[in-house]
PDB file of N, CA and C in Angstrom:
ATOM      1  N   UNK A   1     145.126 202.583 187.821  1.00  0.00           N
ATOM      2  CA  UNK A   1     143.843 202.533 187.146  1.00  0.00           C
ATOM      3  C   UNK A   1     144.043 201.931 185.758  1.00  0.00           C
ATOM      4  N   UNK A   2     143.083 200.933 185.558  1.00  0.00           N
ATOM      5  CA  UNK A   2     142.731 200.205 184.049  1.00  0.00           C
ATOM      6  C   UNK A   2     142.724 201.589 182.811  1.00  0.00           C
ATOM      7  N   UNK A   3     144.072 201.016 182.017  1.00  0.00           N
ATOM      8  CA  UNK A   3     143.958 202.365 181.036  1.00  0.00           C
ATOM      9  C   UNK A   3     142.547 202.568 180.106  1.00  0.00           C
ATOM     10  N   UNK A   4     141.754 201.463 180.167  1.00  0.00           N
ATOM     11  CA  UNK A   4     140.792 201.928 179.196  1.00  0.00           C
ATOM     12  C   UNK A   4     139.808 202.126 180.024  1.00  0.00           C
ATOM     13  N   UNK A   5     139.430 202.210 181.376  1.00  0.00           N
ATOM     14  CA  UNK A   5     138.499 202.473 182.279  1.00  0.00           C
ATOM     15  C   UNK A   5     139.104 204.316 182.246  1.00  0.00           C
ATOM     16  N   UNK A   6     140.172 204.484 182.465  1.00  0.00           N
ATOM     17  CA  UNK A   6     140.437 206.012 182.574  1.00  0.00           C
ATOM     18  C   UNK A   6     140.448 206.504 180.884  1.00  0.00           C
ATOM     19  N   UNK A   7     140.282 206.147 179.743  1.00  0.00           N
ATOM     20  CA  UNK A   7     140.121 206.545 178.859  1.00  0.00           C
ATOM     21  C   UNK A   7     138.246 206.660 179.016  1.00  0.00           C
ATOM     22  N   UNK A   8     137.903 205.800 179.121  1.00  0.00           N
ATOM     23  CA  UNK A   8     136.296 205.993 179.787  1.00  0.00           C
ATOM     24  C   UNK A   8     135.925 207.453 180.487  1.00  0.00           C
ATOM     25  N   UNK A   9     136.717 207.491 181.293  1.00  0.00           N
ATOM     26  CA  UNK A   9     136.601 208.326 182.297  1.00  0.00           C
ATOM     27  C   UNK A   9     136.575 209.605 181.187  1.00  0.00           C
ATOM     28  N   UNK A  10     137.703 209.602 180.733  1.00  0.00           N
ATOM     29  CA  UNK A  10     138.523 211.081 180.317  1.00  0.00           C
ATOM     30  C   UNK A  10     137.510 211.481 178.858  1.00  0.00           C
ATOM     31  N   UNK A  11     136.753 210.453 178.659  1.00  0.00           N
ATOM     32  CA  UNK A  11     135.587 210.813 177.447  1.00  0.00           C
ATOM     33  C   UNK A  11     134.341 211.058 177.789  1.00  0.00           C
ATOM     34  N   UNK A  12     133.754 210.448 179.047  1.00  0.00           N
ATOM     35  CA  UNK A  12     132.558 210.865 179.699  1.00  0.00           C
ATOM     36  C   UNK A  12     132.197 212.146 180.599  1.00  0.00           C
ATOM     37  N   UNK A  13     133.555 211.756 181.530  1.00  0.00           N
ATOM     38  CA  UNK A  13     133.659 212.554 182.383  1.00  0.00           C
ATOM     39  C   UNK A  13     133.673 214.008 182.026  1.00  0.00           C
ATOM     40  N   UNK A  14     134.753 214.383 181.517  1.00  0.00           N
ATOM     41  CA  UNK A  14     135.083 215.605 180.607  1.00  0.00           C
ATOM     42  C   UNK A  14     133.931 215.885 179.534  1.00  0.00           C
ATOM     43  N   UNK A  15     133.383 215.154 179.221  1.00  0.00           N
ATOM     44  CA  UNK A  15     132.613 215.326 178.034  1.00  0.00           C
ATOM     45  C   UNK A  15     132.862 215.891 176.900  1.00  0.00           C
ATOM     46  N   UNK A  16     134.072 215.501 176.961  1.00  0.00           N
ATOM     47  CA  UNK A  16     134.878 216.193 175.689  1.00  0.00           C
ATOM     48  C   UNK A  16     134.412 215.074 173.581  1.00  0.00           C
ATOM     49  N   UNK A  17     134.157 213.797 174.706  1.00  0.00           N
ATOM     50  CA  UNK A  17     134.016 212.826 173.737  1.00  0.00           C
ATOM     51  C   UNK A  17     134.802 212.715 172.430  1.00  0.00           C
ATOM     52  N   UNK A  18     134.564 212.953 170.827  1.00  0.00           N
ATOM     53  CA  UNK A  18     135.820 212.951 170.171  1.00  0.00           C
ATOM     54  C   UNK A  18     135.974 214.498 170.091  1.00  0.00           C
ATOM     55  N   UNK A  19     135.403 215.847 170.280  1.00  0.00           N
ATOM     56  CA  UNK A  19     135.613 217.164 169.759  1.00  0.00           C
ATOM     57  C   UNK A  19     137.157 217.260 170.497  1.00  0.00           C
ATOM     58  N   UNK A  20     138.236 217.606 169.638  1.00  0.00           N
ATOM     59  CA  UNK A  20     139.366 217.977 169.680  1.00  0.00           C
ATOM     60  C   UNK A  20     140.038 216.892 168.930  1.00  0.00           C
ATOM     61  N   UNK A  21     139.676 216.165 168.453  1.00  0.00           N
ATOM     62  CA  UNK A  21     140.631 214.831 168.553  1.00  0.00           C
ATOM     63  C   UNK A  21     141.982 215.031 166.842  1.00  0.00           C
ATOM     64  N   UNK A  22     142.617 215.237 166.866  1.00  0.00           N
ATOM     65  CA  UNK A  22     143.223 215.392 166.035  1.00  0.00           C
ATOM     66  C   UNK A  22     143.778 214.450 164.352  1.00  0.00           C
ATOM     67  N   UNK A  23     143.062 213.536 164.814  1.00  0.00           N
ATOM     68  CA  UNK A  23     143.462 212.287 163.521  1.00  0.00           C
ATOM     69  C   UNK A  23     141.994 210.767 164.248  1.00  0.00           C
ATOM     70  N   UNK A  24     142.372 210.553 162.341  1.00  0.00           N
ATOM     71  CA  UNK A  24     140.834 209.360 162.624  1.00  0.00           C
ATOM     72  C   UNK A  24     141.806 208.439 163.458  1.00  0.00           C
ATOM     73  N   UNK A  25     142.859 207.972 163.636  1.00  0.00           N
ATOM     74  CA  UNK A  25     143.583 207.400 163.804  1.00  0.00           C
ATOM     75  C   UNK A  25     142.753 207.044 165.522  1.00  0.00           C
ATOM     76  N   UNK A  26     143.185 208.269 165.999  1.00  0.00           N
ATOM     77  CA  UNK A  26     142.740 208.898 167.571  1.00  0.00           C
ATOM     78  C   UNK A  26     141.682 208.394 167.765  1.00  0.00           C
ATOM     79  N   UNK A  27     140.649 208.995 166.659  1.00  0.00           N
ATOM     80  CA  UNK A  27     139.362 208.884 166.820  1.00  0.00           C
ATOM     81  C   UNK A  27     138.990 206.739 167.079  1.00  0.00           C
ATOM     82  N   UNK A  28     139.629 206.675 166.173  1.00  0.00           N
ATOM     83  CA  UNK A  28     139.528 204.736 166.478  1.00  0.00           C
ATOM     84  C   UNK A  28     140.389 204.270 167.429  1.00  0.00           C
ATOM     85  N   UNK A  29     140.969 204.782 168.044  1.00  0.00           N
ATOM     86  CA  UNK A  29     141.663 203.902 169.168  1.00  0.00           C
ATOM     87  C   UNK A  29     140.154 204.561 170.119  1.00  0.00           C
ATOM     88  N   UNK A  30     139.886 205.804 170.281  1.00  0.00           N
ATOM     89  CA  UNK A  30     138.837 205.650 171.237  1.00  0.00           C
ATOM     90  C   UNK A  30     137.647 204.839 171.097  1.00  0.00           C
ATOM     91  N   UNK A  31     137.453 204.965 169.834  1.00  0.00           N
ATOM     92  CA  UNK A  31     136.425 204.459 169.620  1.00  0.00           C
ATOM     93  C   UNK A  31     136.361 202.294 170.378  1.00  0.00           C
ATOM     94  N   UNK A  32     137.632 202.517 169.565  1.00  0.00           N
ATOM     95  CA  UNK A  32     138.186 200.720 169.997  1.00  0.00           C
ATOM     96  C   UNK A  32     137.829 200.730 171.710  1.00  0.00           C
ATOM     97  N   UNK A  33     138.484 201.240 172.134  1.00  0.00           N
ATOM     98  CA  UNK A  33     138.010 201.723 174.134  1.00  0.00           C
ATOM     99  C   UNK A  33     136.580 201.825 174.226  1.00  0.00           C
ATOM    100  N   UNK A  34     136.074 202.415 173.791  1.00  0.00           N
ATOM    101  CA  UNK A  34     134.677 202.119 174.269  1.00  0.00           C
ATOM    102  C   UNK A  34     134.217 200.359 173.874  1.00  0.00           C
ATOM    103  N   UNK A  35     133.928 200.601 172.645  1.00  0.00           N
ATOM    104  CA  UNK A  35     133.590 199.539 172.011  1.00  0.00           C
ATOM    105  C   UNK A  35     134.316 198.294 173.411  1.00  0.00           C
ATOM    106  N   UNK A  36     135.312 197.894 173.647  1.00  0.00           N
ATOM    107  CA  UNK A  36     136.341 197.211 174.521  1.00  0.00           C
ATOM    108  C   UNK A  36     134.946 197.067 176.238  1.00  0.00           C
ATOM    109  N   UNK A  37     135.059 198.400 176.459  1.00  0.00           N
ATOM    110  CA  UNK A  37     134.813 198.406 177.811  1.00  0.00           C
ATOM    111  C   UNK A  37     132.710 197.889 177.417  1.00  0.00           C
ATOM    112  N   UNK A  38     132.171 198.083 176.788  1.00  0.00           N
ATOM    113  CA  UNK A  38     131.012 197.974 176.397  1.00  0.00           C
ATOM    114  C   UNK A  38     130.778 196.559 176.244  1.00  0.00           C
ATOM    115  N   UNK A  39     131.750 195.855 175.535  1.00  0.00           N
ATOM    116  CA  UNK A  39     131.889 194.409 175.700  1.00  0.00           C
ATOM    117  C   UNK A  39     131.801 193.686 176.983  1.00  0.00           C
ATOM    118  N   UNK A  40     132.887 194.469 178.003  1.00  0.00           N
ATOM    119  CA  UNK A  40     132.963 193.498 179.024  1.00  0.00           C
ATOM    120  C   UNK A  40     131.686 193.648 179.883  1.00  0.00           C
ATOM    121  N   UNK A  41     130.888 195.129 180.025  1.00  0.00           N
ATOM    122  CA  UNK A  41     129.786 195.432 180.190  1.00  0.00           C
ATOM    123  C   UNK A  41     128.725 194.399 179.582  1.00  0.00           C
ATOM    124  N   UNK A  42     128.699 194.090 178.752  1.00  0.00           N
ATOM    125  CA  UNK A  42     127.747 193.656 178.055  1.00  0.00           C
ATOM    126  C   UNK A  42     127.907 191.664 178.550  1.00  0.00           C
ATOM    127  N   UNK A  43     129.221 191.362 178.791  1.00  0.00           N
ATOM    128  CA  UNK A  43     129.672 190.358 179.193  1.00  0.00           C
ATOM    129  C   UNK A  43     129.105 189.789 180.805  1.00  0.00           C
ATOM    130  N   UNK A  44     129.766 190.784 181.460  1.00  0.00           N
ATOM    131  CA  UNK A  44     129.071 190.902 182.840  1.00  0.00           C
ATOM    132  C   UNK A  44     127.941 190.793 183.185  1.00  0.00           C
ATOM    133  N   UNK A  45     126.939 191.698 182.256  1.00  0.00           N
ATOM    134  CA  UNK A  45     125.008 191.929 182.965  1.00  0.00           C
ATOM    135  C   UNK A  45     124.839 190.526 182.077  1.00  0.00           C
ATOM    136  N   UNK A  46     125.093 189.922 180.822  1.00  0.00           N
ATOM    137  CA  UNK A  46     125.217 188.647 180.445  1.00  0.00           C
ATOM    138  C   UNK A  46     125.075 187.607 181.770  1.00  0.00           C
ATOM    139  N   UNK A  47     126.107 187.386 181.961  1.00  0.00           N
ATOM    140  CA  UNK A  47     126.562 186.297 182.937  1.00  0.00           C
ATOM    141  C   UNK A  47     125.308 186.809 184.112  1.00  0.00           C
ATOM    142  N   UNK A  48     125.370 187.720 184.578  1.00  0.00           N
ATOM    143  CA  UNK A  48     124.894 188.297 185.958  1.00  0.00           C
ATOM    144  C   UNK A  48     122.760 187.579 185.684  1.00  0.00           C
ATOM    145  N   UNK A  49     122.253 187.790 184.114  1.00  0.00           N
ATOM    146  CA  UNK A  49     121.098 187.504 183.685  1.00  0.00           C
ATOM    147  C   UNK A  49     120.879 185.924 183.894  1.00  0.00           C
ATOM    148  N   UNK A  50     122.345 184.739 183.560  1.00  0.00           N
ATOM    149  CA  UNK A  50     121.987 183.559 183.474  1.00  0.00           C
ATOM    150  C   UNK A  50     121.966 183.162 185.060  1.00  0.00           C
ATOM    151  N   UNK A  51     122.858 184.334 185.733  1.00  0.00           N
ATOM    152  CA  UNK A  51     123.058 183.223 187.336  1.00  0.00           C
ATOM    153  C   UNK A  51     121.654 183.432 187.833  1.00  0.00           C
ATOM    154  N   UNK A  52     121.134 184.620 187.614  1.00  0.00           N
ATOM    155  CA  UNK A  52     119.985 185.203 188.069  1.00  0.00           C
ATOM    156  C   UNK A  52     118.543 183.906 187.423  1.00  0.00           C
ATOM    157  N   UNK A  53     118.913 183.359 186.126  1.00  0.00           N
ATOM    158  CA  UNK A  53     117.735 182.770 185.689  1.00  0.00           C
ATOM    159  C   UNK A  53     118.074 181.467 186.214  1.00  0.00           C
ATOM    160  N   UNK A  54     119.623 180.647 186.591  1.00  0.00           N
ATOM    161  CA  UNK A  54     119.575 179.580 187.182  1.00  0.00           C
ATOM    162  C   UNK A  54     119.089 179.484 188.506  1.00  0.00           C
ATOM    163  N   UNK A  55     119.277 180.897 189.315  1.00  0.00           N
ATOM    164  CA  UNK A  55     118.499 181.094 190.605  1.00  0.00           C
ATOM    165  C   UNK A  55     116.878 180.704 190.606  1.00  0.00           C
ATOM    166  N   UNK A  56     116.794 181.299 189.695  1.00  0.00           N
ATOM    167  CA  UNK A  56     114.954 181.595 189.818  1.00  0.00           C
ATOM    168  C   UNK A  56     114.668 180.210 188.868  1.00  0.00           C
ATOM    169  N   UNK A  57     115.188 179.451 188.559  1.00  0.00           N
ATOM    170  CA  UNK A  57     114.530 177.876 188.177  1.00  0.00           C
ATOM    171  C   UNK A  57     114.353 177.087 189.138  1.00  0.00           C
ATOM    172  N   UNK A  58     116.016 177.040 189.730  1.00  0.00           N
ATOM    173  CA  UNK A  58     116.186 176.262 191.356  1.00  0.00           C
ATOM    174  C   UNK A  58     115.562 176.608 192.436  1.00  0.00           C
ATOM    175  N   UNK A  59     114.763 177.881 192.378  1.00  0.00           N
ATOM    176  CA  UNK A  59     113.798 178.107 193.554  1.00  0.00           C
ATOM    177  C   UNK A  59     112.316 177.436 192.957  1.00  0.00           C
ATOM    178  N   UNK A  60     112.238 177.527 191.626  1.00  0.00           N
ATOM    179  CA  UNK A  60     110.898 176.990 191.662  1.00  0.00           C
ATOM    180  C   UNK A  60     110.713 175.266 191.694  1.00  0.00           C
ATOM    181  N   UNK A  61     111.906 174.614 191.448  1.00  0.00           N
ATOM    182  CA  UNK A  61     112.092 173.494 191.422  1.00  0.00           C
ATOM    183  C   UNK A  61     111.984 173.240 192.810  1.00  0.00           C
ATOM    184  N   UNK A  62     112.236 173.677 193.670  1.00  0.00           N
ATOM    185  CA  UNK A  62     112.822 173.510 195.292  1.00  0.00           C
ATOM    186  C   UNK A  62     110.804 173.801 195.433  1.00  0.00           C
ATOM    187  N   UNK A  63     110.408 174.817 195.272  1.00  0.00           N
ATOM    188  CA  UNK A  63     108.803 174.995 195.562  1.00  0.00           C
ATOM    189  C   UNK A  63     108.146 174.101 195.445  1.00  0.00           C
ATOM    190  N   UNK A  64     108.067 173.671 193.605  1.00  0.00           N
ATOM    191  CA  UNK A  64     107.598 172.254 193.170  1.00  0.00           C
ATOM    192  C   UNK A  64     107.474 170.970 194.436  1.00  0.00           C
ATOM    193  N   UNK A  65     109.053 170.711 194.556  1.00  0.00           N
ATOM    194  CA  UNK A  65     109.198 169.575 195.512  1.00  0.00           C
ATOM    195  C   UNK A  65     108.310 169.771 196.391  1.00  0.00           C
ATOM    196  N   UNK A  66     108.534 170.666 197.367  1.00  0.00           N
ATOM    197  CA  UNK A  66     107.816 171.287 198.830  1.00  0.00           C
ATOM    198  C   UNK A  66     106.497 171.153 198.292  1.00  0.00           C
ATOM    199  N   UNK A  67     105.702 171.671 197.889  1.00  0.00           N
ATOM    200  CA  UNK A  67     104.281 171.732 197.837  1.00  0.00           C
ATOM    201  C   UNK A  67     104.026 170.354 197.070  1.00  0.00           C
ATOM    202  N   UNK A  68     104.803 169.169 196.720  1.00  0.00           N
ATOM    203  CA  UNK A  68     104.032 168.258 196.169  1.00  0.00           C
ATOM    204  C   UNK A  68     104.502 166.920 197.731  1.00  0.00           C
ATOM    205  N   UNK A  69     105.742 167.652 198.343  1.00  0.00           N
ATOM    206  CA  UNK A  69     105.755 166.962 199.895  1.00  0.00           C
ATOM    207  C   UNK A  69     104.608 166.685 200.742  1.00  0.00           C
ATOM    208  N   UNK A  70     104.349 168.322 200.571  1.00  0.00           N
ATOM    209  CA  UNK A  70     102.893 168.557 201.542  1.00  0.00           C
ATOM    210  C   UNK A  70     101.508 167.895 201.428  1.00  0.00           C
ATOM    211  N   UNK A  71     101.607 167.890 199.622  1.00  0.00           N
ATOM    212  CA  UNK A  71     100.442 167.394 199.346  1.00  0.00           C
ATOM    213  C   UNK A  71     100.493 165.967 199.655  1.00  0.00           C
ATOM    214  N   UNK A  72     101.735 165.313 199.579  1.00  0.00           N
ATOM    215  CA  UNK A  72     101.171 163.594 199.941  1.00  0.00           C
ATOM    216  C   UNK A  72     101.597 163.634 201.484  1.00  0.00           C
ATOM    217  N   UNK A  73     101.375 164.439 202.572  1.00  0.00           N
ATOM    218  CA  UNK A  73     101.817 164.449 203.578  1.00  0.00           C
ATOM    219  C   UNK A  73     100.435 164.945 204.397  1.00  0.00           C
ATOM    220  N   UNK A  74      99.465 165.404 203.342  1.00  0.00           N
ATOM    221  CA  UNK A  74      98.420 165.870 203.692  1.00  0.00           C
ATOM    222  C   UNK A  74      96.980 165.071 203.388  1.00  0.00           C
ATOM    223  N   UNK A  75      97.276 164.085 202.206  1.00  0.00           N
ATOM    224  CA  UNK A  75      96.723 162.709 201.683  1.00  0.00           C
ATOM    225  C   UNK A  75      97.217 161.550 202.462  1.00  0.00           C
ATOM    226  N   UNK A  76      98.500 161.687 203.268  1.00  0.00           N
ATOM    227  CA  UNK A  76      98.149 160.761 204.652  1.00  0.00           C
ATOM    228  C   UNK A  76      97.913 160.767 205.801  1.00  0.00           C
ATOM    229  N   UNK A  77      97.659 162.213 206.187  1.00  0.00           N
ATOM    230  CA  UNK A  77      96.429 162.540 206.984  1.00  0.00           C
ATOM    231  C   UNK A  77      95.480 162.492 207.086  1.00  0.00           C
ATOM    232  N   UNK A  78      95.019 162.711 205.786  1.00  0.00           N
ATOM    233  CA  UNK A  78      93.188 161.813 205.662  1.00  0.00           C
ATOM    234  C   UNK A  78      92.887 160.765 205.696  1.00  0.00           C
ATOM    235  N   UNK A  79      94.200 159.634 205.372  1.00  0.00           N
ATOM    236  CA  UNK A  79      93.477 158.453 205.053  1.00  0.00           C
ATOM    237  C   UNK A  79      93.185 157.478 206.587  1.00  0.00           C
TER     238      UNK A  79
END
């Protein structure tokens, strides 16, 4: 296990968070661990927001096309 995913663990889980912690010292390396894992969190739903917004452009672009197909496909049916 990722040591700062089980430092995660061992602060949530437990819910001990900093009460016991014996030196600021302590207190900032945890603190550094969160801060750490919150990043890559924050990194991830990041990335996960742009694939999601390049999805949903390329579907409407792909719609666009299609319904402006139809329409001149439907203007040479009338004529």
């Amino acid at each position: 296990m990722d040591y700062r995913l089980w430092m995660y663990n061992m602060h949530y889980e437990t819910g001990a968070g900093l009460k016991g912690i014996g030196s600021s010292h302590q207190a900032e390396a945890l603190d550094g661990v969160q801060i750490a894992i919150m990043s890559d969190q924050i990194a991830k739903l990041t990335a996960t927001q742009v694939e999601s917004e390049w999805r949903r452009v390329a579907e409407q672009e792909s719609m666009g096309e299609t319904v402006q197909q139809i329409k001149e496909q439907v203007m040479n049916l009338a004529r």
